[in-house]
C-alpha atoms as a PDB file:
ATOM      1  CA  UNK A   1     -42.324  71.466 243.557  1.00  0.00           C
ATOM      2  CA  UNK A   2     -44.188  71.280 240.053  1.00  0.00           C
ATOM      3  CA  UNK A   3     -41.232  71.934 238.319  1.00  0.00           C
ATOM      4  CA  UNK A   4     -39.366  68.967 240.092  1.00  0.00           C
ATOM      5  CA  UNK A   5     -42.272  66.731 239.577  1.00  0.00           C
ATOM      6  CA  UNK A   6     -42.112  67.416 235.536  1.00  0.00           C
ATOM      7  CA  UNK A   7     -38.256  66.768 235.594  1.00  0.00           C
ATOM      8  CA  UNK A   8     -39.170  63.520 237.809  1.00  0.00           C
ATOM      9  CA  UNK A   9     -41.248  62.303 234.920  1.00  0.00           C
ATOM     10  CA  UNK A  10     -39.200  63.346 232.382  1.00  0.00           C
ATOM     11  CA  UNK A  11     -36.012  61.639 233.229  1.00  0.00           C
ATOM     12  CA  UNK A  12     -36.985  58.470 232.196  1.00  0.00           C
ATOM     13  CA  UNK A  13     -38.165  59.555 228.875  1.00  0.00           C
ATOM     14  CA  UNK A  14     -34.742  61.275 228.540  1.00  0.00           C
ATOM     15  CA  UNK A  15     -33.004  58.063 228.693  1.00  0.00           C
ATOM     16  CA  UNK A  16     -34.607  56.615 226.269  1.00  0.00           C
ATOM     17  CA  UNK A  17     -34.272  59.197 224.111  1.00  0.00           C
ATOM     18  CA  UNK A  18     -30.303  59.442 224.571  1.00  0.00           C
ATOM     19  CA  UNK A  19     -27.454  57.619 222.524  1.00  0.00           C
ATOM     20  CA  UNK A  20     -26.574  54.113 223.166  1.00  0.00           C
ATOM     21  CA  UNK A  21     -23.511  54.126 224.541  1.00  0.00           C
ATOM     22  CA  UNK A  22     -21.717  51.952 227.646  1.00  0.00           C
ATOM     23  CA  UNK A  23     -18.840  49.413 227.956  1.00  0.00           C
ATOM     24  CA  UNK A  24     -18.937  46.518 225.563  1.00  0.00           C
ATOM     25  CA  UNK A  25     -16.993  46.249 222.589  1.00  0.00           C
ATOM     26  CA  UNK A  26     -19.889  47.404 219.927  1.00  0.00           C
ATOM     27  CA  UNK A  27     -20.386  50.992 222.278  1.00  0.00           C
ATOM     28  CA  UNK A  28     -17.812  50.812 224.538  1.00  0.00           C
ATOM     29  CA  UNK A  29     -14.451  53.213 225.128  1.00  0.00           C
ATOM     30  CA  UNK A  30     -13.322  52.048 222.204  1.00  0.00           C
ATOM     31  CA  UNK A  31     -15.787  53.949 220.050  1.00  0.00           C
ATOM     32  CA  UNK A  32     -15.730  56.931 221.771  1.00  0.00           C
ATOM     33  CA  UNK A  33     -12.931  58.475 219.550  1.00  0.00           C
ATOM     34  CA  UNK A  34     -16.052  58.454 216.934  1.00  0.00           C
ATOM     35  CA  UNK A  35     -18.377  59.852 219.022  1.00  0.00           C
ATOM     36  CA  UNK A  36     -16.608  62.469 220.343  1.00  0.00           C
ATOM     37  CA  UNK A  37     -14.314  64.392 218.012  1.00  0.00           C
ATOM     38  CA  UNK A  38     -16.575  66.536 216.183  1.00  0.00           C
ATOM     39  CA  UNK A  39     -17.248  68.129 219.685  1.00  0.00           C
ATOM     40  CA  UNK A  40     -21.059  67.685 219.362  1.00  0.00           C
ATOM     41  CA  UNK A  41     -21.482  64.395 221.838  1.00  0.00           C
ATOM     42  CA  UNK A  42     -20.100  63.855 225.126  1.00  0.00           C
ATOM     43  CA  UNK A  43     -17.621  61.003 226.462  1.00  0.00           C
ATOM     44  CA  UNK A  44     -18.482  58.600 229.177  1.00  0.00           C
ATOM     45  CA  UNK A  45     -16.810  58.522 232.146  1.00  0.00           C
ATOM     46  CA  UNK A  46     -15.976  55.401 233.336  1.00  0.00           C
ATOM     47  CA  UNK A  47     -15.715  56.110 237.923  1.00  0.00           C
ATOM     48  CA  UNK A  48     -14.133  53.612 240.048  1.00  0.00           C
ATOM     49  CA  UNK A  49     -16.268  54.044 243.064  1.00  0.00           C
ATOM     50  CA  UNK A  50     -14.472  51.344 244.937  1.00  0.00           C
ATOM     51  CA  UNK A  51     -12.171  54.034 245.256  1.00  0.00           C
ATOM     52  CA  UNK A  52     -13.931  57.211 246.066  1.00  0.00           C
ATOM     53  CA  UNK A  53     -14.872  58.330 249.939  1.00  0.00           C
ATOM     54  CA  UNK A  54     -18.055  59.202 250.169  1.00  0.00           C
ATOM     55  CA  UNK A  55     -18.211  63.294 252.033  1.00  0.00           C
ATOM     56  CA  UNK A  56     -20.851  65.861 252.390  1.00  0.00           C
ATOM     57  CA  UNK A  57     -19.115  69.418 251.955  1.00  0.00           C
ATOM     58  CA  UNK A  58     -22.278  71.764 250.966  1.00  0.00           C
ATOM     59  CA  UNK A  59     -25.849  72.055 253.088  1.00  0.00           C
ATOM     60  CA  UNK A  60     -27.915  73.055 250.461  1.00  0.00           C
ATOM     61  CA  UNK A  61     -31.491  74.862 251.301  1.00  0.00           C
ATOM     62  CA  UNK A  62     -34.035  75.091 248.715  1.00  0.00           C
ATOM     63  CA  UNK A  63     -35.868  78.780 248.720  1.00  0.00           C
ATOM     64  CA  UNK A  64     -39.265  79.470 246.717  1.00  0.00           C
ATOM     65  CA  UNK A  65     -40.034  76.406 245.246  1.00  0.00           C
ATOM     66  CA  UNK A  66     -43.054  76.504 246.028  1.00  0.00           C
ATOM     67  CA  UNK A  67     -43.565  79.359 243.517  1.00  0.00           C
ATOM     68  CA  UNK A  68     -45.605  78.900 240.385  1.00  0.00           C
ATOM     69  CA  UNK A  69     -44.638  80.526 236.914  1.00  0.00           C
ATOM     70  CA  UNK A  70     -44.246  79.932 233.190  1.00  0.00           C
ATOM     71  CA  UNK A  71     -40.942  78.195 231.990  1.00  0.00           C
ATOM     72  CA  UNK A  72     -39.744  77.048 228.799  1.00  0.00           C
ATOM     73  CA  UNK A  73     -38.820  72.629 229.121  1.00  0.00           C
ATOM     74  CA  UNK A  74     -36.007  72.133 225.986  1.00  0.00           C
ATOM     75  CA  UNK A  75     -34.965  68.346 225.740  1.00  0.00           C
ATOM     76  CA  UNK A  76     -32.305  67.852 224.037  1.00  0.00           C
ATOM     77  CA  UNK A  77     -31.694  63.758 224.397  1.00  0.00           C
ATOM     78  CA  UNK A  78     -29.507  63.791 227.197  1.00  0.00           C
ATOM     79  CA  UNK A  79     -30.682  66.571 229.872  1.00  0.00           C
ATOM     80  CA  UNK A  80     -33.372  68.732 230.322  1.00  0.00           C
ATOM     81  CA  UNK A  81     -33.011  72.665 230.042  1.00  0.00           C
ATOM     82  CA  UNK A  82     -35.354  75.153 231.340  1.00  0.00           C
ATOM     83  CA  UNK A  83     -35.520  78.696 231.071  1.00  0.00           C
ATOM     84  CA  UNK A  84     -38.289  81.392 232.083  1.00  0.00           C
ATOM     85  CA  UNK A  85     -37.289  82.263 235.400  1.00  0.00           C
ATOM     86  CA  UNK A  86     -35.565  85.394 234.832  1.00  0.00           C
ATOM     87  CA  UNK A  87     -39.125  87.295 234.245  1.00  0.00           C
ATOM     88  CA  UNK A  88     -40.809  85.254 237.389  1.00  0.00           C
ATOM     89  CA  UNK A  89     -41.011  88.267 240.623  1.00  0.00           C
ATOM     90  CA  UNK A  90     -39.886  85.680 242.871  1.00  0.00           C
ATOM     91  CA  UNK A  91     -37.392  82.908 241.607  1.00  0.00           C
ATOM     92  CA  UNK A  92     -36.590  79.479 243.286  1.00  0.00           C
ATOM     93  CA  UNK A  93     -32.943  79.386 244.004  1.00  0.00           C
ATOM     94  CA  UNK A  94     -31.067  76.855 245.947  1.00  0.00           C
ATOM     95  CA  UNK A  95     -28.404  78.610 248.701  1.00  0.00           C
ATOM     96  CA  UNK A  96     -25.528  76.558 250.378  1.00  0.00           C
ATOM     97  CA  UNK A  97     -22.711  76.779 252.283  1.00  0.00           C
ATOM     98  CA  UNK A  98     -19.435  75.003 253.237  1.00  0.00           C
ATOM     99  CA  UNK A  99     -20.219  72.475 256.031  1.00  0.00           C
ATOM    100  CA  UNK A 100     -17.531  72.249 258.896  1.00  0.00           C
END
């Protein structure tokens, strides 16, 4: 639960903290050729959701989070990493399975 509150408060740090990027001419597709070809930046993806169906396939159940421990929080301008739970005794971990 801690852990989700700190990425909760985080996220809208992160986007400040990202590249300016969207659809207008000055950061728009256009530029992305730029960005992108030294491999170190990401492109944007540009979804049509007038033409996506919305469908729940996984039930996902949450184990553990409730556990407290010491992580590492990396930002690196556009997500959020964290590391430390490999030496925690018990480790949150999220289980699903295929809905029918």
């Amino acid at each position: 639960m801690y852990l989700l509150i700190i990425l909760l408060i985080l996220f809208p740090i992160l986007s400040i903290l990202g590249d300016d990027w969207g659809y207008d001419k000055n950061n728009g597709p256009n530029t992305c050729g730029g960005l992108c070809k030294t491999g170190k930046k990401q492109s944007p993806v540009d979804i049509v959701t007038k033409n996506l169906k919305e469908k729940c396939y996984l039930q996902l159940s949450f184990h553990k989070y409730n556990v407290v421990g010491p992580v590492e929080v990396v930002n690196n301008g556009h997500t959020v990493g964290v590391t430390g739970f490999k030496t925690w005794r018990e480790r949150p971990y999220i289980a699903n399975r295929v809905a029918s």
